[in-house]
PDB file of N, CA and C in Angstrom:
ATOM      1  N   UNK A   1       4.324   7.644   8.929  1.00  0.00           N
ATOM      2  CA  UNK A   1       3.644   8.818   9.453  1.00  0.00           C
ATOM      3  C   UNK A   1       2.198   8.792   8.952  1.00  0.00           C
ATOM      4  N   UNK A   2       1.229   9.113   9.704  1.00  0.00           N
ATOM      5  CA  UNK A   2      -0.475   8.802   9.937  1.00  0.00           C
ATOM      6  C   UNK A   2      -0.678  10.074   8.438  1.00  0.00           C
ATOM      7  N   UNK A   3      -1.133   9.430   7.283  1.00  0.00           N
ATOM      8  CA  UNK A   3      -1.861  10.517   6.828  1.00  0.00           C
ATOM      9  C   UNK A   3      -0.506  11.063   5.330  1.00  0.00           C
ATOM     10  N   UNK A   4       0.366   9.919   4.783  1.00  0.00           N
ATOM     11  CA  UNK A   4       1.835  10.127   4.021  1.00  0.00           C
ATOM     12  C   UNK A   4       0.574   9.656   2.702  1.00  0.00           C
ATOM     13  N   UNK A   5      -0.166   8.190   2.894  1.00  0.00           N
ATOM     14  CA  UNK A   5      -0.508   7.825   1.630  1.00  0.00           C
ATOM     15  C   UNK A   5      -1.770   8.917   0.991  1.00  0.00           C
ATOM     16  N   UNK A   6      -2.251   9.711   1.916  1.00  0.00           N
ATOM     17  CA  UNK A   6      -3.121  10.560   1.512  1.00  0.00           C
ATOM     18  C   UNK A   6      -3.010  12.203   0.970  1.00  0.00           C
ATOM     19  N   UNK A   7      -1.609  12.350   1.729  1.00  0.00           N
ATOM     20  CA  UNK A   7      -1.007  12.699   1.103  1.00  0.00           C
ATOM     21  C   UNK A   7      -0.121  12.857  -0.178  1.00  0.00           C
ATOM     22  N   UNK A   8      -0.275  11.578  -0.679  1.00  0.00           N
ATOM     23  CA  UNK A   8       0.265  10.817  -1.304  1.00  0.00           C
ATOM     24  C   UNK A   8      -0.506  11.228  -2.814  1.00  0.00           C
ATOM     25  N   UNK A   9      -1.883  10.574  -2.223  1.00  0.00           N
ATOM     26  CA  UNK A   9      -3.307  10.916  -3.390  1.00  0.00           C
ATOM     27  C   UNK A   9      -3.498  12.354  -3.610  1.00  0.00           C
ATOM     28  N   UNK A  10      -3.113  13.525  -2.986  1.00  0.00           N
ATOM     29  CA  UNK A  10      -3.526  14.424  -2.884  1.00  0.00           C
ATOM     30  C   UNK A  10      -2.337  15.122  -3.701  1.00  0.00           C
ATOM     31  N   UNK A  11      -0.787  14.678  -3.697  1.00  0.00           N
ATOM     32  CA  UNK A  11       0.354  15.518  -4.752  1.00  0.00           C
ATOM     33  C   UNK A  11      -0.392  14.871  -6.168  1.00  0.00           C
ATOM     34  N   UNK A  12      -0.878  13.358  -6.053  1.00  0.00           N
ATOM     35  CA  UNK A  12      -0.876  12.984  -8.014  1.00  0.00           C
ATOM     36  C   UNK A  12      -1.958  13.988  -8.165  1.00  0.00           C
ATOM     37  N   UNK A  13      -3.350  14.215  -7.502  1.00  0.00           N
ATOM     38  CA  UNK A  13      -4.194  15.015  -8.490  1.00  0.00           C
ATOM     39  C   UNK A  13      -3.670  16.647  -8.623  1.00  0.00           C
ATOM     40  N   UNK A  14      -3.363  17.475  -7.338  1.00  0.00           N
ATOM     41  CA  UNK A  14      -2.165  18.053  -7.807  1.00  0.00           C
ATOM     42  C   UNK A  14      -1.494  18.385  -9.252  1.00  0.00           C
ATOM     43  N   UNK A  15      -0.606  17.617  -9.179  1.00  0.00           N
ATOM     44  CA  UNK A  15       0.494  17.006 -10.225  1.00  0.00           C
ATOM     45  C   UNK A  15      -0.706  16.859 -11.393  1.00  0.00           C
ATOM     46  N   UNK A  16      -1.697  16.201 -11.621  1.00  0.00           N
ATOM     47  CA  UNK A  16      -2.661  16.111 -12.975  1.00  0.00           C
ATOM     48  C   UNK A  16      -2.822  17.441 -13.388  1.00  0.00           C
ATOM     49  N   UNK A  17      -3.385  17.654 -11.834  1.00  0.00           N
ATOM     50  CA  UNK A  17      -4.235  19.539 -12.597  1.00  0.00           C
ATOM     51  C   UNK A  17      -3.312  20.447 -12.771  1.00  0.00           C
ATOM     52  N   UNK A  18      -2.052  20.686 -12.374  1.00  0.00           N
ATOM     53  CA  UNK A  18      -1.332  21.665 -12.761  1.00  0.00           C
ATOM     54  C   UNK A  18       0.227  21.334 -13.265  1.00  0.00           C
ATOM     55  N   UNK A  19       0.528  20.514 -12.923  1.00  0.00           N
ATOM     56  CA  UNK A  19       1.993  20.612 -12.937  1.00  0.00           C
ATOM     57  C   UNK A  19       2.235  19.801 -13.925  1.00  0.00           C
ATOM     58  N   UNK A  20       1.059  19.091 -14.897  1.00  0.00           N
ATOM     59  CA  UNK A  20       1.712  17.817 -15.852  1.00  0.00           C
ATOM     60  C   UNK A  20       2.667  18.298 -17.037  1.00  0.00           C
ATOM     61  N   UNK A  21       3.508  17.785 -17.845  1.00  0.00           N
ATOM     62  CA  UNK A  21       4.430  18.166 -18.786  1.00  0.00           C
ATOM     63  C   UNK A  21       3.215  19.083 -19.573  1.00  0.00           C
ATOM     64  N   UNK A  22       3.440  19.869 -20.261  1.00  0.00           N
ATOM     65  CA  UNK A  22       3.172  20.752 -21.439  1.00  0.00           C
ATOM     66  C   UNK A  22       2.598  20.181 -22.464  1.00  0.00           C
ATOM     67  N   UNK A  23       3.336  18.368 -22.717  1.00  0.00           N
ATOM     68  CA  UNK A  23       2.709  18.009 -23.983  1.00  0.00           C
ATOM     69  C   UNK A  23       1.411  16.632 -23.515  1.00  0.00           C
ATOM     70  N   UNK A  24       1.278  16.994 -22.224  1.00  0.00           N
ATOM     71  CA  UNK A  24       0.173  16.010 -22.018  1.00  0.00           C
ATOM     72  C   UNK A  24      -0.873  16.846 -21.302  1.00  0.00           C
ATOM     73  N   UNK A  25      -1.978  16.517 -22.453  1.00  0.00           N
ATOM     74  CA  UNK A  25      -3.260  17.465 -22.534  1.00  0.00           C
ATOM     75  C   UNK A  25      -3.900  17.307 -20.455  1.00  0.00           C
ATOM     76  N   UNK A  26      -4.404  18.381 -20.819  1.00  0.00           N
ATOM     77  CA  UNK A  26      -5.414  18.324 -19.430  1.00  0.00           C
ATOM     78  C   UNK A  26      -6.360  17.189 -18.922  1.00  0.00           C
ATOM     79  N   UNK A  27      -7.383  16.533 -20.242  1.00  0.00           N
ATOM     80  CA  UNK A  27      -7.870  15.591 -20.318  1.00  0.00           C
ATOM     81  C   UNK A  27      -7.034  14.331 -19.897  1.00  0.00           C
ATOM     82  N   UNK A  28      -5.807  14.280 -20.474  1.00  0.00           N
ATOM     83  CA  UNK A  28      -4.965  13.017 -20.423  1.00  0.00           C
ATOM     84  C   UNK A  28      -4.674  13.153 -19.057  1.00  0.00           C
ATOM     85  N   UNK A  29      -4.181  13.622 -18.493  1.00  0.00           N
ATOM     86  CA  UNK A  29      -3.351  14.064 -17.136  1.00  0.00           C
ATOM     87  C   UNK A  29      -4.802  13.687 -15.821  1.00  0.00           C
ATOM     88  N   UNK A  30      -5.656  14.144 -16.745  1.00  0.00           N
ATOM     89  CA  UNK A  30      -7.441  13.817 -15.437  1.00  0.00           C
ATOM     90  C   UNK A  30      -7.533  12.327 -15.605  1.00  0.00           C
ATOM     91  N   UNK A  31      -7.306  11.714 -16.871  1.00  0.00           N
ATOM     92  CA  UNK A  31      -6.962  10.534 -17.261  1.00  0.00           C
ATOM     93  C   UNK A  31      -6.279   9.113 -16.547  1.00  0.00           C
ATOM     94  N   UNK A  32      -5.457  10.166 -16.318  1.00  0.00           N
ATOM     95  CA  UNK A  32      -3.890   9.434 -15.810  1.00  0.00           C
ATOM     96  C   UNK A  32      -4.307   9.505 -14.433  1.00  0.00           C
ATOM     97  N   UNK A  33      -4.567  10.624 -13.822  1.00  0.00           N
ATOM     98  CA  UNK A  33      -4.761  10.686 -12.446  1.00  0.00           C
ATOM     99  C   UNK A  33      -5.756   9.710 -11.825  1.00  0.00           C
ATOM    100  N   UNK A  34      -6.839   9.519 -12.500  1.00  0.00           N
ATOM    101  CA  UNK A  34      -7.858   8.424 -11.845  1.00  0.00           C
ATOM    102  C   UNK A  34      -7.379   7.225 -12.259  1.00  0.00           C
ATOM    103  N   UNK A  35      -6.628   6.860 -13.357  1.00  0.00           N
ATOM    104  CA  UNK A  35      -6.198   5.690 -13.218  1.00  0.00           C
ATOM    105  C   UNK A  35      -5.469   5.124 -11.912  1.00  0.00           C
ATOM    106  N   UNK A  36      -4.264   6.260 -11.794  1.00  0.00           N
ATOM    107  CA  UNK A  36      -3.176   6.041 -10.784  1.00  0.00           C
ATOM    108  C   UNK A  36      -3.869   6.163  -9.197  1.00  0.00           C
ATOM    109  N   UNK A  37      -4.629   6.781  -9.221  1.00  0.00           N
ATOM    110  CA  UNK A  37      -5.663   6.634  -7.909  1.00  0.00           C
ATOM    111  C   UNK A  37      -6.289   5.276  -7.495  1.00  0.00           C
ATOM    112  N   UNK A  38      -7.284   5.295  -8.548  1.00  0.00           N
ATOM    113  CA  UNK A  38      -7.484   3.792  -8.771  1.00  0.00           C
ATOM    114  C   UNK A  38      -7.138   2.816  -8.445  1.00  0.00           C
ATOM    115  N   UNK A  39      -5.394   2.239  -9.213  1.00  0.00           N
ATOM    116  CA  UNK A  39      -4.521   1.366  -9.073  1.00  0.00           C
ATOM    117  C   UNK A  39      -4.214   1.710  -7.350  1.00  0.00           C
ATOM    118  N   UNK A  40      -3.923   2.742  -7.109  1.00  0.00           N
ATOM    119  CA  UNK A  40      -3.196   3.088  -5.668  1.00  0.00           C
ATOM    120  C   UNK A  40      -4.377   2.655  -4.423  1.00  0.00           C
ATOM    121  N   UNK A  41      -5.457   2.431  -4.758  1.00  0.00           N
ATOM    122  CA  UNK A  41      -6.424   2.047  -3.390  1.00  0.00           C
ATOM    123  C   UNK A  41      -6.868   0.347  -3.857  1.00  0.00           C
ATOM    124  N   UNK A  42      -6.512   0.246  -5.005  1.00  0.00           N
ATOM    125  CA  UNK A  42      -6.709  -1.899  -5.212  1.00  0.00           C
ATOM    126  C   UNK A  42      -5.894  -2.539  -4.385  1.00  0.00           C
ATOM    127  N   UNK A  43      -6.056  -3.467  -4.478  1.00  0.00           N
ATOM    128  CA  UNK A  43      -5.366  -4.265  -3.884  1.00  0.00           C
ATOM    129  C   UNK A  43      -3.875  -4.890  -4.075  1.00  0.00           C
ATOM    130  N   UNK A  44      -3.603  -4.533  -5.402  1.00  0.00           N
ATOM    131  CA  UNK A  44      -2.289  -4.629  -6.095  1.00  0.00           C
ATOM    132  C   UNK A  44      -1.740  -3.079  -5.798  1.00  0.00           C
ATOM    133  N   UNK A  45      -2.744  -2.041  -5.627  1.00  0.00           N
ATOM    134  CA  UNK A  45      -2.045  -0.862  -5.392  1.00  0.00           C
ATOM    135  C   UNK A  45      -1.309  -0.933  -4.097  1.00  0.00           C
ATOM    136  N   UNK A  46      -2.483  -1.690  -3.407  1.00  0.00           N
ATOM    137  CA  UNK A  46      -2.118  -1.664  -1.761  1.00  0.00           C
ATOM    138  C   UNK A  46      -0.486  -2.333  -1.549  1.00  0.00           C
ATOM    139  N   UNK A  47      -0.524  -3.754  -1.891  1.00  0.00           N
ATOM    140  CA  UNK A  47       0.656  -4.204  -2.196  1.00  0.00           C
ATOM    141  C   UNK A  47       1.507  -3.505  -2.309  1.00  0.00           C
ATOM    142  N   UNK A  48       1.809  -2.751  -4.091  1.00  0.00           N
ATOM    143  CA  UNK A  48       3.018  -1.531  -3.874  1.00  0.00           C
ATOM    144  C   UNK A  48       2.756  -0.696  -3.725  1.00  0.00           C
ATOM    145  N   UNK A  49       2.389  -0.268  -2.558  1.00  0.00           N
ATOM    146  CA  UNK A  49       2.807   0.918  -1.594  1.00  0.00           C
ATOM    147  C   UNK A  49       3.549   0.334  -0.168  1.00  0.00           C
ATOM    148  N   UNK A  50       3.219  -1.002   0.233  1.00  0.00           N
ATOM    149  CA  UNK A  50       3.859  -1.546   1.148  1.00  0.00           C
ATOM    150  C   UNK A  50       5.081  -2.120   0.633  1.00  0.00           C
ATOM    151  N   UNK A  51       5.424  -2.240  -0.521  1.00  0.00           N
ATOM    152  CA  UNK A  51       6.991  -2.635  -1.207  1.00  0.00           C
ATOM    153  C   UNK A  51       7.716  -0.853  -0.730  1.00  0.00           C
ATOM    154  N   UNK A  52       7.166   0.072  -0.707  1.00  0.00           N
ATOM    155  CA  UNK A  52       7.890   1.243  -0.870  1.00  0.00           C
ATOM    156  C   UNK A  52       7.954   1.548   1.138  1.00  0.00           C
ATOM    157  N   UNK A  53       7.119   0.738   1.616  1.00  0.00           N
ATOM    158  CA  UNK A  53       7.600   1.226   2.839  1.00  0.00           C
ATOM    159  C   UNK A  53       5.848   1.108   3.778  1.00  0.00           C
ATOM    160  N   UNK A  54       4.868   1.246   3.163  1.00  0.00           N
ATOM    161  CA  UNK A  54       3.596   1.817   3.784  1.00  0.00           C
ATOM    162  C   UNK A  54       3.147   0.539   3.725  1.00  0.00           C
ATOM    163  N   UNK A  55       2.206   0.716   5.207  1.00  0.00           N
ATOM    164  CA  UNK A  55       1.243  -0.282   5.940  1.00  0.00           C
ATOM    165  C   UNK A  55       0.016   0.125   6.270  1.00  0.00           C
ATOM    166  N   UNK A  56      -0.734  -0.718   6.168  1.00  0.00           N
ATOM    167  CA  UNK A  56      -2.397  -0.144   6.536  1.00  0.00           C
ATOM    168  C   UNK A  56      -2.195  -0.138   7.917  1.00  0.00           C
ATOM    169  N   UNK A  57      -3.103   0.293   8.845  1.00  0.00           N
ATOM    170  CA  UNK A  57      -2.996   0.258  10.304  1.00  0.00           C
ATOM    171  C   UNK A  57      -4.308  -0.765  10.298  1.00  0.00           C
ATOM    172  N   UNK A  58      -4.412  -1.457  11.216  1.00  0.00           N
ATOM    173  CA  UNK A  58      -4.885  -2.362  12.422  1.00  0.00           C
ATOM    174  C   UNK A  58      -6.163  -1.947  12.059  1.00  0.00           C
ATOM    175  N   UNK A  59      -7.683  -3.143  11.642  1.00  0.00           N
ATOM    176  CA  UNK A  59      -8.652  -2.503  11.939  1.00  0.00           C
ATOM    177  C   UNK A  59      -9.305  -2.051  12.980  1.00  0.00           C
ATOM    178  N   UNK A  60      -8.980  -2.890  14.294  1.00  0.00           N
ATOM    179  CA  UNK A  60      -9.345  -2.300  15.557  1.00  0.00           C
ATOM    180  C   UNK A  60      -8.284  -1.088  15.852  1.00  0.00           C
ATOM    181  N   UNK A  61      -7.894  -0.536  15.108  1.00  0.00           N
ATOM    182  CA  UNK A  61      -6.932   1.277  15.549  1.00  0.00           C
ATOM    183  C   UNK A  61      -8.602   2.166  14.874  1.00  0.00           C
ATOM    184  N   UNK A  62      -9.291   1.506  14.601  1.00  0.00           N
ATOM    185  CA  UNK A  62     -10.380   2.394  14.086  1.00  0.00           C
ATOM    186  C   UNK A  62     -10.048   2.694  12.101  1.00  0.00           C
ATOM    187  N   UNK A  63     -10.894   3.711  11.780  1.00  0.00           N
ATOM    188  CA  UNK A  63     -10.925   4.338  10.653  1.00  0.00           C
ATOM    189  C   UNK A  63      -9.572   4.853  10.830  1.00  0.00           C
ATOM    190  N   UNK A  64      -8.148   4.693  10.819  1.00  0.00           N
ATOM    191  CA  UNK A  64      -6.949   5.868  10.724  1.00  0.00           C
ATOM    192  C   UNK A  64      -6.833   5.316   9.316  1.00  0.00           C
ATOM    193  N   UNK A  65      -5.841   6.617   8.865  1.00  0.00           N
ATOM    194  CA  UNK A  65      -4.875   6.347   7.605  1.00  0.00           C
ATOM    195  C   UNK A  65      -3.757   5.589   7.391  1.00  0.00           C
ATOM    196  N   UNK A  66      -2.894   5.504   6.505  1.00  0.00           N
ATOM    197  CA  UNK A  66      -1.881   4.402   6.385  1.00  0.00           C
ATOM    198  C   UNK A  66      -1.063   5.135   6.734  1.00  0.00           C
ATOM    199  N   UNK A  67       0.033   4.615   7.213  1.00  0.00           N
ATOM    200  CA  UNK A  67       0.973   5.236   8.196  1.00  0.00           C
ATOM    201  C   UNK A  67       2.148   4.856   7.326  1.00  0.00           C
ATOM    202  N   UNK A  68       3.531   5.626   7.528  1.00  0.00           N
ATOM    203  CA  UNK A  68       4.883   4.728   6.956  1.00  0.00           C
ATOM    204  C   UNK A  68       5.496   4.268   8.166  1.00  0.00           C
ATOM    205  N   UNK A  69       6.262   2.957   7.986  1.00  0.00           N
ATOM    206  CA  UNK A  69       7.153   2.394   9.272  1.00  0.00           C
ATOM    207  C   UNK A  69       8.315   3.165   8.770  1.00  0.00           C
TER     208      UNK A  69
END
């Protein structure tokens, strides 16, 4: 579905700013989140996200988002 992996980016920072465990500071969690962002748009990120199911679309489909099969 057009728009899952951006969704995707959008629960971890989410998940950083509010919802992290109690014993991991705010800093750590802003921390954690740009790491895992990070990793998630490299090229090894790219990789596993297509082990879990997700594909980039076609560069001639234009600028779209990653879609799940």
């Amino acid at each position: 579905m057009t728009g899952e992996v951006q969704g995707l980016y959008h629960k971890i920072i989410i998940w950083c700013a509010t919802g992290h465990p109690p014993y991991l500071s705010s800093d750590m969690a802003k921390s954690f989140s740009d790491y895992l962002l990070s990793f998630l748009k490299s090229a090894e990120g790219e990789r596993f996200l297509q082990t879990l199911g997700y594909v980039r679309l076609g560069e001639s489909t234009g600028d779209k988002l990653n879609a799940k099969i």
